[in-house]
C-alpha atoms as a PDB file:
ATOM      1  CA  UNK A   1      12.137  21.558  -3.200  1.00  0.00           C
ATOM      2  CA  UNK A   2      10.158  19.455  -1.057  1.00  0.00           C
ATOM      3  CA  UNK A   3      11.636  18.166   2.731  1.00  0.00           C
ATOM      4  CA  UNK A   4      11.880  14.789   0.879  1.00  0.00           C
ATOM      5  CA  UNK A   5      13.782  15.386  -2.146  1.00  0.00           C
ATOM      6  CA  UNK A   6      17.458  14.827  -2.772  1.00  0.00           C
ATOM      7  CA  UNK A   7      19.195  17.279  -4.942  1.00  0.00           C
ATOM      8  CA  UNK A   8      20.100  15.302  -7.486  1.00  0.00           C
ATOM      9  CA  UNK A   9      19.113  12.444  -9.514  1.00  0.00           C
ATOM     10  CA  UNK A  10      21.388   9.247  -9.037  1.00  0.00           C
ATOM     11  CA  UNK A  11      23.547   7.796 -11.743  1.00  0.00           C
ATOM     12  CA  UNK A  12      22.535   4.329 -13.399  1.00  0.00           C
ATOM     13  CA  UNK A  13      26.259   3.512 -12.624  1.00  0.00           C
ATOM     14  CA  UNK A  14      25.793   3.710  -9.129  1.00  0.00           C
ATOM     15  CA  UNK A  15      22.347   1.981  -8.971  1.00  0.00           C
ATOM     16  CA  UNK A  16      24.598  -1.017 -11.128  1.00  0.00           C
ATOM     17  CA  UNK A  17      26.675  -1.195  -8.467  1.00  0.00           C
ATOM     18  CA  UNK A  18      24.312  -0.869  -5.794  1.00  0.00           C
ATOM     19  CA  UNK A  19      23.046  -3.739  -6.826  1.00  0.00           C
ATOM     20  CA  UNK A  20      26.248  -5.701  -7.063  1.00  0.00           C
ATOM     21  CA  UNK A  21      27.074  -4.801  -3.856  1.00  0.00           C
ATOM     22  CA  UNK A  22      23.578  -6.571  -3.025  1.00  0.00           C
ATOM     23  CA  UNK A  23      24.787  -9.563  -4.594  1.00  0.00           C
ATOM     24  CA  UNK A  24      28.120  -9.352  -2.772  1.00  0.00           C
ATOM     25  CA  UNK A  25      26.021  -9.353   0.754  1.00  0.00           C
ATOM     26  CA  UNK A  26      23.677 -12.383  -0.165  1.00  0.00           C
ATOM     27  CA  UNK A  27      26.594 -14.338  -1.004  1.00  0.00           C
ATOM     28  CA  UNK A  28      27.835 -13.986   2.542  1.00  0.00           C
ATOM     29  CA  UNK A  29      24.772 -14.426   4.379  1.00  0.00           C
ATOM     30  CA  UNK A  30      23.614 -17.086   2.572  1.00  0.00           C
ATOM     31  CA  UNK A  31      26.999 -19.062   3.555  1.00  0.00           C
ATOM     32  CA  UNK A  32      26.236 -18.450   6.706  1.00  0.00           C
ATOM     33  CA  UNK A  33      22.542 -18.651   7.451  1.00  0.00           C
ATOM     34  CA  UNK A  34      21.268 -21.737   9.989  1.00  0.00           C
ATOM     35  CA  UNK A  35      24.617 -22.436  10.569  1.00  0.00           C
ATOM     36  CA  UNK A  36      26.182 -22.789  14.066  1.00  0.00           C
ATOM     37  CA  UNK A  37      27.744 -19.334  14.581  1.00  0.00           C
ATOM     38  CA  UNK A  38      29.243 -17.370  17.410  1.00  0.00           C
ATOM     39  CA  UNK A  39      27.221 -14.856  18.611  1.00  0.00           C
ATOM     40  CA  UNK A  40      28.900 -11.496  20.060  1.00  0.00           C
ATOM     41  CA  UNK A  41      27.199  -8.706  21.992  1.00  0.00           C
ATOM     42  CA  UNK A  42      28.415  -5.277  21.246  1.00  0.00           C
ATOM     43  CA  UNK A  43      28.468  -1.957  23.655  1.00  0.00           C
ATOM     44  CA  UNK A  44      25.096  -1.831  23.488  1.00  0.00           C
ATOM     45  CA  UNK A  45      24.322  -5.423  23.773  1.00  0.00           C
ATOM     46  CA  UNK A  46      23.241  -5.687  20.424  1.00  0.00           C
ATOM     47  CA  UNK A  47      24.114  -9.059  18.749  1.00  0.00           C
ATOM     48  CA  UNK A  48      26.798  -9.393  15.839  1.00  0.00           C
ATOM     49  CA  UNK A  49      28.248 -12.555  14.235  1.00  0.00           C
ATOM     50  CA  UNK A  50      30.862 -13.349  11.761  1.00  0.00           C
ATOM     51  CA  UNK A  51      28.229 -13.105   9.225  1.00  0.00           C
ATOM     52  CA  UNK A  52      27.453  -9.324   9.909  1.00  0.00           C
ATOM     53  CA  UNK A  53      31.089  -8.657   9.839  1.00  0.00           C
ATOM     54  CA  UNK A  54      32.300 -10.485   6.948  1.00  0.00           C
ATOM     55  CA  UNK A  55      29.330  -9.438   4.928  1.00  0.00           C
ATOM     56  CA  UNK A  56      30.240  -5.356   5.658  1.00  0.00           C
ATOM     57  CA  UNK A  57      33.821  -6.230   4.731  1.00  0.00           C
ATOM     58  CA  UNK A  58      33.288  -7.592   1.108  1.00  0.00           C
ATOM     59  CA  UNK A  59      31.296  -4.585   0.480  1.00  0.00           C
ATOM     60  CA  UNK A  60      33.212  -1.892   1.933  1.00  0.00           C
ATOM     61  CA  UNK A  61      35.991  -3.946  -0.471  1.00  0.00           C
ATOM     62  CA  UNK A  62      34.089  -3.568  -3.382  1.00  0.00           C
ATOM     63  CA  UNK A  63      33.409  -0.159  -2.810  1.00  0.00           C
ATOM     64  CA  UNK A  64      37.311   0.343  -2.416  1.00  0.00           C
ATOM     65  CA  UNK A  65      38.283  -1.017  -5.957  1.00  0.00           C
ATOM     66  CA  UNK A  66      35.190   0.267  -7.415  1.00  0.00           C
ATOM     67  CA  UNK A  67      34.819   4.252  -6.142  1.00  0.00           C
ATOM     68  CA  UNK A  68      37.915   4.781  -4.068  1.00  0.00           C
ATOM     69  CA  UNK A  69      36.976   8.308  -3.597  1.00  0.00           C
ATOM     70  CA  UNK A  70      33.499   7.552  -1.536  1.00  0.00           C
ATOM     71  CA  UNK A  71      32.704   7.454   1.726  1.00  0.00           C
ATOM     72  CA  UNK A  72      31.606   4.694   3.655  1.00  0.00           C
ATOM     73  CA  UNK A  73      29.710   4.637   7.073  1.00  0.00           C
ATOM     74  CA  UNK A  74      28.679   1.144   8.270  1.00  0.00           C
ATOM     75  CA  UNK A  75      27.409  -0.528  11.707  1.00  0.00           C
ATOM     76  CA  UNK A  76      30.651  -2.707  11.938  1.00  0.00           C
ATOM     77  CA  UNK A  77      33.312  -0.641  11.194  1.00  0.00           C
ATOM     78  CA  UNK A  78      35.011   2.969  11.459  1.00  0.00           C
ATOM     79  CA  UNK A  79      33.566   5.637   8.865  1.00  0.00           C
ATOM     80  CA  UNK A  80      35.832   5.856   6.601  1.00  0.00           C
ATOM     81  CA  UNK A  81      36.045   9.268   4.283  1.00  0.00           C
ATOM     82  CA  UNK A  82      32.411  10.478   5.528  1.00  0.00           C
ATOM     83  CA  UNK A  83      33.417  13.995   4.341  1.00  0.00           C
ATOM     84  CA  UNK A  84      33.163  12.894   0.747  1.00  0.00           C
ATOM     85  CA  UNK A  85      30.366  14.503  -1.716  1.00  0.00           C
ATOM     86  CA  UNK A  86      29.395  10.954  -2.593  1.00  0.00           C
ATOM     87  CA  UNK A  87      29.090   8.145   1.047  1.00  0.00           C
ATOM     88  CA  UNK A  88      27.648   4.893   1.011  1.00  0.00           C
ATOM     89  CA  UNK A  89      25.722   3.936   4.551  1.00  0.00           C
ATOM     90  CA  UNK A  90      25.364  -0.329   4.971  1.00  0.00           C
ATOM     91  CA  UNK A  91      23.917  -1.983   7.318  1.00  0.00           C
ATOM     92  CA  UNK A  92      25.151  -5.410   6.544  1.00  0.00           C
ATOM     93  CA  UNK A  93      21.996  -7.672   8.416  1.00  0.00           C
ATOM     94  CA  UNK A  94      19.321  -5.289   9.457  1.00  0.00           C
ATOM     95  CA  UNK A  95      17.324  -7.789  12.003  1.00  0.00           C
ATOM     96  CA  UNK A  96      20.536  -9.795  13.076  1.00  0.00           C
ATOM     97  CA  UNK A  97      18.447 -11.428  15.845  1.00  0.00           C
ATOM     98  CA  UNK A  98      16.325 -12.644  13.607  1.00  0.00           C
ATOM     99  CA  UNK A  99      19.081 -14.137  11.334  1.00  0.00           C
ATOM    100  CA  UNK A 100      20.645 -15.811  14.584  1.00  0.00           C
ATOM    101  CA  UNK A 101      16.898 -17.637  15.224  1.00  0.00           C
ATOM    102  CA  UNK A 102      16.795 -19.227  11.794  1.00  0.00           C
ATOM    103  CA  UNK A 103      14.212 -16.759  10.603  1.00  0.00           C
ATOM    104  CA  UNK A 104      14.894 -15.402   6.963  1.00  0.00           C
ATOM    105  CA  UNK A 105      13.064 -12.175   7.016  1.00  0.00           C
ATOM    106  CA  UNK A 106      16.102 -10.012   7.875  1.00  0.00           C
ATOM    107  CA  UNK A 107      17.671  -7.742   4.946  1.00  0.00           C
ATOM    108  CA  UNK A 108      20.655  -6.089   4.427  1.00  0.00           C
ATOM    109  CA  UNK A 109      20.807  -2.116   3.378  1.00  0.00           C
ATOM    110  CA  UNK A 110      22.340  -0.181   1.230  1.00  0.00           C
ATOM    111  CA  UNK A 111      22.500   3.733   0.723  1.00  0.00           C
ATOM    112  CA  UNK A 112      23.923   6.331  -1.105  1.00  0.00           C
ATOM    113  CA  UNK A 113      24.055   9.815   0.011  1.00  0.00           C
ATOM    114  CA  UNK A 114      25.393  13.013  -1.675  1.00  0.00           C
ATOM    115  CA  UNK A 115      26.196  15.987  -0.193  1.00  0.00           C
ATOM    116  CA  UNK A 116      24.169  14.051   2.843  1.00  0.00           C
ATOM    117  CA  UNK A 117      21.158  13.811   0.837  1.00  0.00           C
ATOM    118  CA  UNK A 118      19.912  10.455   0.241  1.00  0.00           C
ATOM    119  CA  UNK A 119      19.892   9.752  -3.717  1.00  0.00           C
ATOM    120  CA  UNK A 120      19.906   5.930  -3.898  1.00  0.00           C
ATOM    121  CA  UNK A 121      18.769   2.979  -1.338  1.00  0.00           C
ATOM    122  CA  UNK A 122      18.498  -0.911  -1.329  1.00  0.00           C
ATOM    123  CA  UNK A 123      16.330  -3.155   0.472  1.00  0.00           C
ATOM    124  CA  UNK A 124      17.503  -6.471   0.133  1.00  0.00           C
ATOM    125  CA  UNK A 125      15.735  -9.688   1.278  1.00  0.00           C
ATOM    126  CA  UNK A 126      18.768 -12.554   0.800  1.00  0.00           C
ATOM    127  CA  UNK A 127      16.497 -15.486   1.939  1.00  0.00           C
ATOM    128  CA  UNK A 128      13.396 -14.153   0.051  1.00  0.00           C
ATOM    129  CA  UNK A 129      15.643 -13.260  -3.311  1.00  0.00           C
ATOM    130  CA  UNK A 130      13.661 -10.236  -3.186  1.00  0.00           C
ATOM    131  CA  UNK A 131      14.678  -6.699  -3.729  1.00  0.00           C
ATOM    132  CA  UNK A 132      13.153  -2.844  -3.940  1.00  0.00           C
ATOM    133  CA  UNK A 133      15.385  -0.064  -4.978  1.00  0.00           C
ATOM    134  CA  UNK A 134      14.799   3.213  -4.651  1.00  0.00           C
ATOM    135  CA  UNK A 135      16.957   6.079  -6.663  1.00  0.00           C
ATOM    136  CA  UNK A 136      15.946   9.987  -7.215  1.00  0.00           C
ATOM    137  CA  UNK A 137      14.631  10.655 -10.442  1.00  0.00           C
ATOM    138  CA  UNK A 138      13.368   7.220 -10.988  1.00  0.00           C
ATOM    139  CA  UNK A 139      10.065   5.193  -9.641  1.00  0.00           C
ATOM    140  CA  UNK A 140      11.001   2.914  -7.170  1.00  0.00           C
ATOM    141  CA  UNK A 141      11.329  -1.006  -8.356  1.00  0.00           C
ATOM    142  CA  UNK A 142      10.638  -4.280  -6.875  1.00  0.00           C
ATOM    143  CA  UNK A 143      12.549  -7.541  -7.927  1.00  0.00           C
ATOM    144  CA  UNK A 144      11.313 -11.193  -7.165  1.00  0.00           C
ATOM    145  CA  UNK A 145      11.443 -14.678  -8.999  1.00  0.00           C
ATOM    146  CA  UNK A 146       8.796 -13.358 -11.553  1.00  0.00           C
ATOM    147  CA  UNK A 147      11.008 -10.533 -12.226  1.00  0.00           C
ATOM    148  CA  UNK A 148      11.142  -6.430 -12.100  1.00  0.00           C
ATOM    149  CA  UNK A 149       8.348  -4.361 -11.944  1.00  0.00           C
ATOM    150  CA  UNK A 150       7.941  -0.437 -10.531  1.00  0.00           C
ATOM    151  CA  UNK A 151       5.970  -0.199  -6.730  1.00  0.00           C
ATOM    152  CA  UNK A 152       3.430   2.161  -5.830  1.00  0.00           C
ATOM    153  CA  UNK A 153       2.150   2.932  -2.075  1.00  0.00           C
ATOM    154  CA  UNK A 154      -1.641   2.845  -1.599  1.00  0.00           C
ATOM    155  CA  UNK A 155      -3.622   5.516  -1.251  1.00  0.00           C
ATOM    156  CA  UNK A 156      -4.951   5.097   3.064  1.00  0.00           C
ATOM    157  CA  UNK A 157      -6.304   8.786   3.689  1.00  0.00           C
ATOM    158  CA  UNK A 158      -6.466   8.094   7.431  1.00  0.00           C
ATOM    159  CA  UNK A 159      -5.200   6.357  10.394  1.00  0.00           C
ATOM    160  CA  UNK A 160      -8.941   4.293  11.641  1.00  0.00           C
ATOM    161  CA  UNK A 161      -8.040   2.783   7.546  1.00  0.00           C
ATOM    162  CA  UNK A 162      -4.469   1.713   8.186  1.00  0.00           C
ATOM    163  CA  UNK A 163      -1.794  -1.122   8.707  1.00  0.00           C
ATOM    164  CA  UNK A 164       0.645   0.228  10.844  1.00  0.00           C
ATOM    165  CA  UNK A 165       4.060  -1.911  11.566  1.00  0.00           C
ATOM    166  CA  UNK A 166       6.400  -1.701  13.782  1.00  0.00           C
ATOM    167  CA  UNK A 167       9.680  -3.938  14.626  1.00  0.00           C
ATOM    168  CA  UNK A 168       9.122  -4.033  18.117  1.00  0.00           C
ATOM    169  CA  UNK A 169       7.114  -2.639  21.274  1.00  0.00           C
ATOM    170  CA  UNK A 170      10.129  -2.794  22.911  1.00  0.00           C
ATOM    171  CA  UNK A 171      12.157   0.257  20.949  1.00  0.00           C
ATOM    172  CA  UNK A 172       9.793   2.420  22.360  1.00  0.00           C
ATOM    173  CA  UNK A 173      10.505   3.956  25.642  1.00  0.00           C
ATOM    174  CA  UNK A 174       9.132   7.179  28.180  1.00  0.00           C
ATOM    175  CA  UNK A 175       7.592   9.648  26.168  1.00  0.00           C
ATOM    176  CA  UNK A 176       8.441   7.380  23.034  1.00  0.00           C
ATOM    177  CA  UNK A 177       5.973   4.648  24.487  1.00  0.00           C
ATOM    178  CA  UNK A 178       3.250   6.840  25.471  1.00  0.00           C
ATOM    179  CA  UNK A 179       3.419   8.682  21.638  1.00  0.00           C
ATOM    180  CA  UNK A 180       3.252   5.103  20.061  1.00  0.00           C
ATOM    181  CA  UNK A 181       0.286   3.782  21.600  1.00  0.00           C
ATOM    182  CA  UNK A 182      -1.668   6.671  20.884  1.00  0.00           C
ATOM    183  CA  UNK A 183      -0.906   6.089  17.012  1.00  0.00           C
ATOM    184  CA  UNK A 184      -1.465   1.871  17.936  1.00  0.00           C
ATOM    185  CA  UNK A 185      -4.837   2.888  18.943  1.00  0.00           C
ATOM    186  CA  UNK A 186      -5.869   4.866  16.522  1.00  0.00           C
ATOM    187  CA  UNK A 187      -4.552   2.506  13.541  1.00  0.00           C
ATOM    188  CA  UNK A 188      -7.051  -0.696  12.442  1.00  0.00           C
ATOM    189  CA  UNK A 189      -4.314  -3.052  12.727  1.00  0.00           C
ATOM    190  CA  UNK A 190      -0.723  -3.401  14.138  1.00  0.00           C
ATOM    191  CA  UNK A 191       1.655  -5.539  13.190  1.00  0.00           C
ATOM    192  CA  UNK A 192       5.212  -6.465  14.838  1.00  0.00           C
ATOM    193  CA  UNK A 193       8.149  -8.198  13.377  1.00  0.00           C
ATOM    194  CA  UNK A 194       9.205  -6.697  10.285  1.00  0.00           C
ATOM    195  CA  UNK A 195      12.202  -4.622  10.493  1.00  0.00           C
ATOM    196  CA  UNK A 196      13.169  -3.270   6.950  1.00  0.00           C
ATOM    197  CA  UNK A 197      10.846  -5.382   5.267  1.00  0.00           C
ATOM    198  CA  UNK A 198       7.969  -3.452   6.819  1.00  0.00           C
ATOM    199  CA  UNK A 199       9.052  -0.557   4.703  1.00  0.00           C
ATOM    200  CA  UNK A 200       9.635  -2.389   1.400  1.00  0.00           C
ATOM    201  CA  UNK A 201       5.808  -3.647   2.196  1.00  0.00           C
ATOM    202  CA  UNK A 202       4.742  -0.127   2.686  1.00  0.00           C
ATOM    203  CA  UNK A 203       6.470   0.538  -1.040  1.00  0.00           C
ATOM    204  CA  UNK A 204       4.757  -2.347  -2.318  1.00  0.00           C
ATOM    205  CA  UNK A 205       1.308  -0.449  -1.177  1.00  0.00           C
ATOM    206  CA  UNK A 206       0.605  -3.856   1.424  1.00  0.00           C
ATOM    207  CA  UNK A 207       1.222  -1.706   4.639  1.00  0.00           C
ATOM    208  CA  UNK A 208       0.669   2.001   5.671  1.00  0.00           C
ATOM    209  CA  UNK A 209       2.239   3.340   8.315  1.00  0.00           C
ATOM    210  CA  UNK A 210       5.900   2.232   9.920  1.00  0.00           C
ATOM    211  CA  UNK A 211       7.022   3.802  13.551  1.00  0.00           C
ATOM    212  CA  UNK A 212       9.656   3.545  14.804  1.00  0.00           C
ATOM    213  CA  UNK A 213      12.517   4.713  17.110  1.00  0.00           C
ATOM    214  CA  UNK A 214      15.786   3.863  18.880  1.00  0.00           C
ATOM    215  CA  UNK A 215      17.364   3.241  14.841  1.00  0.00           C
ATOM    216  CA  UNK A 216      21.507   3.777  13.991  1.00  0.00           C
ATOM    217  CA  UNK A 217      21.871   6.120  10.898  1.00  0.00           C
ATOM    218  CA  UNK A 218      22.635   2.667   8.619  1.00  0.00           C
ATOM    219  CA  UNK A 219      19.127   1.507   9.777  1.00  0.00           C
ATOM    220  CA  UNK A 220      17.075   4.121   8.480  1.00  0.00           C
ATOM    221  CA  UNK A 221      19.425   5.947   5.254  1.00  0.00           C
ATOM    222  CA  UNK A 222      18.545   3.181   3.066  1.00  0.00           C
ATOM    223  CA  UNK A 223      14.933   3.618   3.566  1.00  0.00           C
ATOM    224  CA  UNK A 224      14.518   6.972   2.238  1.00  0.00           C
ATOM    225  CA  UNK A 225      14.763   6.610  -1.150  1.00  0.00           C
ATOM    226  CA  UNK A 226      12.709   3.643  -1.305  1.00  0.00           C
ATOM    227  CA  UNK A 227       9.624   5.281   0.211  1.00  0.00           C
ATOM    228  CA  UNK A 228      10.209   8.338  -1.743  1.00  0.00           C
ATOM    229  CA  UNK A 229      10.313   6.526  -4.751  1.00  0.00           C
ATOM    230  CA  UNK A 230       7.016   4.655  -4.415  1.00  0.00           C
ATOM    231  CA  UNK A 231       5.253   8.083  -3.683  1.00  0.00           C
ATOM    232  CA  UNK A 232       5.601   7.492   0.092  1.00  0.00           C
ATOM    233  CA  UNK A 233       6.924  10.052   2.800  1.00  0.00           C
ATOM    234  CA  UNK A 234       9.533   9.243   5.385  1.00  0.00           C
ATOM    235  CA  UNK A 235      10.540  12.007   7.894  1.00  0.00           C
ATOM    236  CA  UNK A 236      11.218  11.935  11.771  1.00  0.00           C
ATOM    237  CA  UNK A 237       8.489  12.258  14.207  1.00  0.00           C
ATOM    238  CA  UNK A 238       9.035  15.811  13.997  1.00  0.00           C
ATOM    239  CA  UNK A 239       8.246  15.877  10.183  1.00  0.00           C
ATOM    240  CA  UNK A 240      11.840  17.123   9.488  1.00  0.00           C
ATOM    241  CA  UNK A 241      14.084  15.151   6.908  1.00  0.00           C
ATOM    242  CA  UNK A 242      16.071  12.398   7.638  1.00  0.00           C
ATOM    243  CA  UNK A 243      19.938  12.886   7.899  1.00  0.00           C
ATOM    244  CA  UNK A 244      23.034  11.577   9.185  1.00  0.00           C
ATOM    245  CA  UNK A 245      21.997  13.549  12.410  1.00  0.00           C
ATOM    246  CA  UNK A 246      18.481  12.343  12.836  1.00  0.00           C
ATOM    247  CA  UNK A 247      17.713  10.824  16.280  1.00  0.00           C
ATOM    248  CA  UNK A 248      16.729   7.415  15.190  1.00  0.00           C
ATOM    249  CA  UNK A 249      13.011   8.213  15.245  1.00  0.00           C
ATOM    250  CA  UNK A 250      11.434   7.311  12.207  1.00  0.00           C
ATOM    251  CA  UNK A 251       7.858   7.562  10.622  1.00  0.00           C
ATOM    252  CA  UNK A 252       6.667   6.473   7.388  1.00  0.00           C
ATOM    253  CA  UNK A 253       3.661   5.932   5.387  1.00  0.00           C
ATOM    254  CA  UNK A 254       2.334   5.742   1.985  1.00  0.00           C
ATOM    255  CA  UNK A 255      -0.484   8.084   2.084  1.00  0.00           C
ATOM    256  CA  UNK A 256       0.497  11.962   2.865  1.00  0.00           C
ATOM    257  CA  UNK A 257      -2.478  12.028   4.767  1.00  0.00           C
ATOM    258  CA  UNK A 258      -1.890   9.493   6.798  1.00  0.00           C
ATOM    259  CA  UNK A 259       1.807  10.251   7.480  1.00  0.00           C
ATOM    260  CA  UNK A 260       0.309  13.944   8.970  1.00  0.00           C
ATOM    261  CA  UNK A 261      -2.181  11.881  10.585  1.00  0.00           C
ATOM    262  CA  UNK A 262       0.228   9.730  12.299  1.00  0.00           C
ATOM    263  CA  UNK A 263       2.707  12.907  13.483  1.00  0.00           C
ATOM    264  CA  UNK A 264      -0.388  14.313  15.366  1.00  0.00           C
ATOM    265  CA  UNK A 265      -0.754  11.329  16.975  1.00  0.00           C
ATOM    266  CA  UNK A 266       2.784  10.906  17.651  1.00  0.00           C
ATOM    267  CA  UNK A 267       3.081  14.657  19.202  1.00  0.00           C
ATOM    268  CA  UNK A 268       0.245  14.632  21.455  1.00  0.00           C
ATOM    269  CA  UNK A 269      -1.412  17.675  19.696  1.00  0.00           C
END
């Protein structure tokens, strides 16, 4: 078994409800989007507004009448049953600042872990009304207005070839700067600005390489399956599997090659 493969395939009844929980969360957001709302800063002066909240309660509700027995970890509230074989990880608005500025490419995520293994995950564009979902033992799938169709990564042997994204230069810090900018350089373009839909992109076969670092466990569970599912690898920057554990820093890319390639550069060696 490969360091990217879950040990089970995931149920069509949980991908159905995966992607009713989707619905659930655009529903929200949508109510709330270029609206006047309050804006809160957490503990770590992140931003969070009613919309982030309200969105993780109606789907940590339909999770409760739905599959009592899961878990749930989410960015707004207290993990609730995370011992459970089967626990859903949400972040609610992944790119809240960007939903606070009026700018719609922010998503919401949605993952499904069992046994901590990563099985199932949702990348969901509200303001786009576009959608990838990944699930083990199936290829992953892209929805837009023109309708479903099954992603593929591109095949980008080599770093001088690539697109690399990132969200920000500003996650990266110390030893985390210094590792970026060597893959920067070595990539033929960078882009900034994408948050999770960088990685539905990099599905999609439209970008290569995604770095990044300083991410919460809801920020990057969601992601695996959807990479994984397109043919794509997603590890840390040490090449080691992402878990619950993981410490936030995350590489991905569509080409094997390239993802080696790009843990070189990120390690120095």
């Amino acid at each position: 078994m490969s360091e990217n493969s879950p040990s089970q395939s995931c149920p069509q009844t949980f991908i159905a409800l995966a992607e009713s929980l989707a619905e659930a969360s655009a529903t929200v957001i949508r109510r709330y989007f270029r609206q006047t709302v309050t804006v809160d800063d957490k503990a770590d002066q992140s931003p969070v507004t009613i919309a982030d909240r309200e969105t993780e309660a109606a789907l940590r509700d339909l999770l409760a009448r739905r599959v009592p027995d899961h878990g749930v970890i989410g960015e707004e509230q207290a993990a609730t049953n995370p011992g459970s074989d089967y626990v859903w990880v949400l972040d609610p608005i992944d790119g809240t600042k960007r939903f606070i500025t009026g700018n719609p490419l922010f998503g919401t995520l949605i993952a499904l872990l069992y046994r901590g293994q990563p099985i199932l995950g949702v990348i969901d564009m509200p303001m786009l009304n576009e959608r990838w979902i990944g699930a083990s033992g199936r290829t992953t799938t892209f929805t837009d207005a023109k309708g479903t169709t099954e992603v593929r990564t591109r095949a980008c042997p080599a770093l001088d070839r690539a697109a690399l994204a990132s969200t920000s230069p500003e996650m990266f810090e110390g030893g985390n700067e210094e590792a970026f900018e060597r893959v920067r350089k070595a990539a033929k373009l960078t882009q900034y600005g994408g948050d999770c839909y960088s990685y539905g992109l990099l599905s999609s076969g439209f970008t290569d390489v995604v770095i990044e670092a300083g991410l919460g466990t809801y920020d990057y569970m969601a992601l695996a399956a959807v990479i994984k599912g397109a043919g794509g690898v997603i590890t840390d920057w040490n090449g080691k599997t992402l878990t619950l554990k993981s410490d936030g820093r995350v590489v991905a890319a569509g080409d094997p090659a390239c993802h080696a390639e790009a843990l070189k550069c990120l390690s120095g060696a």
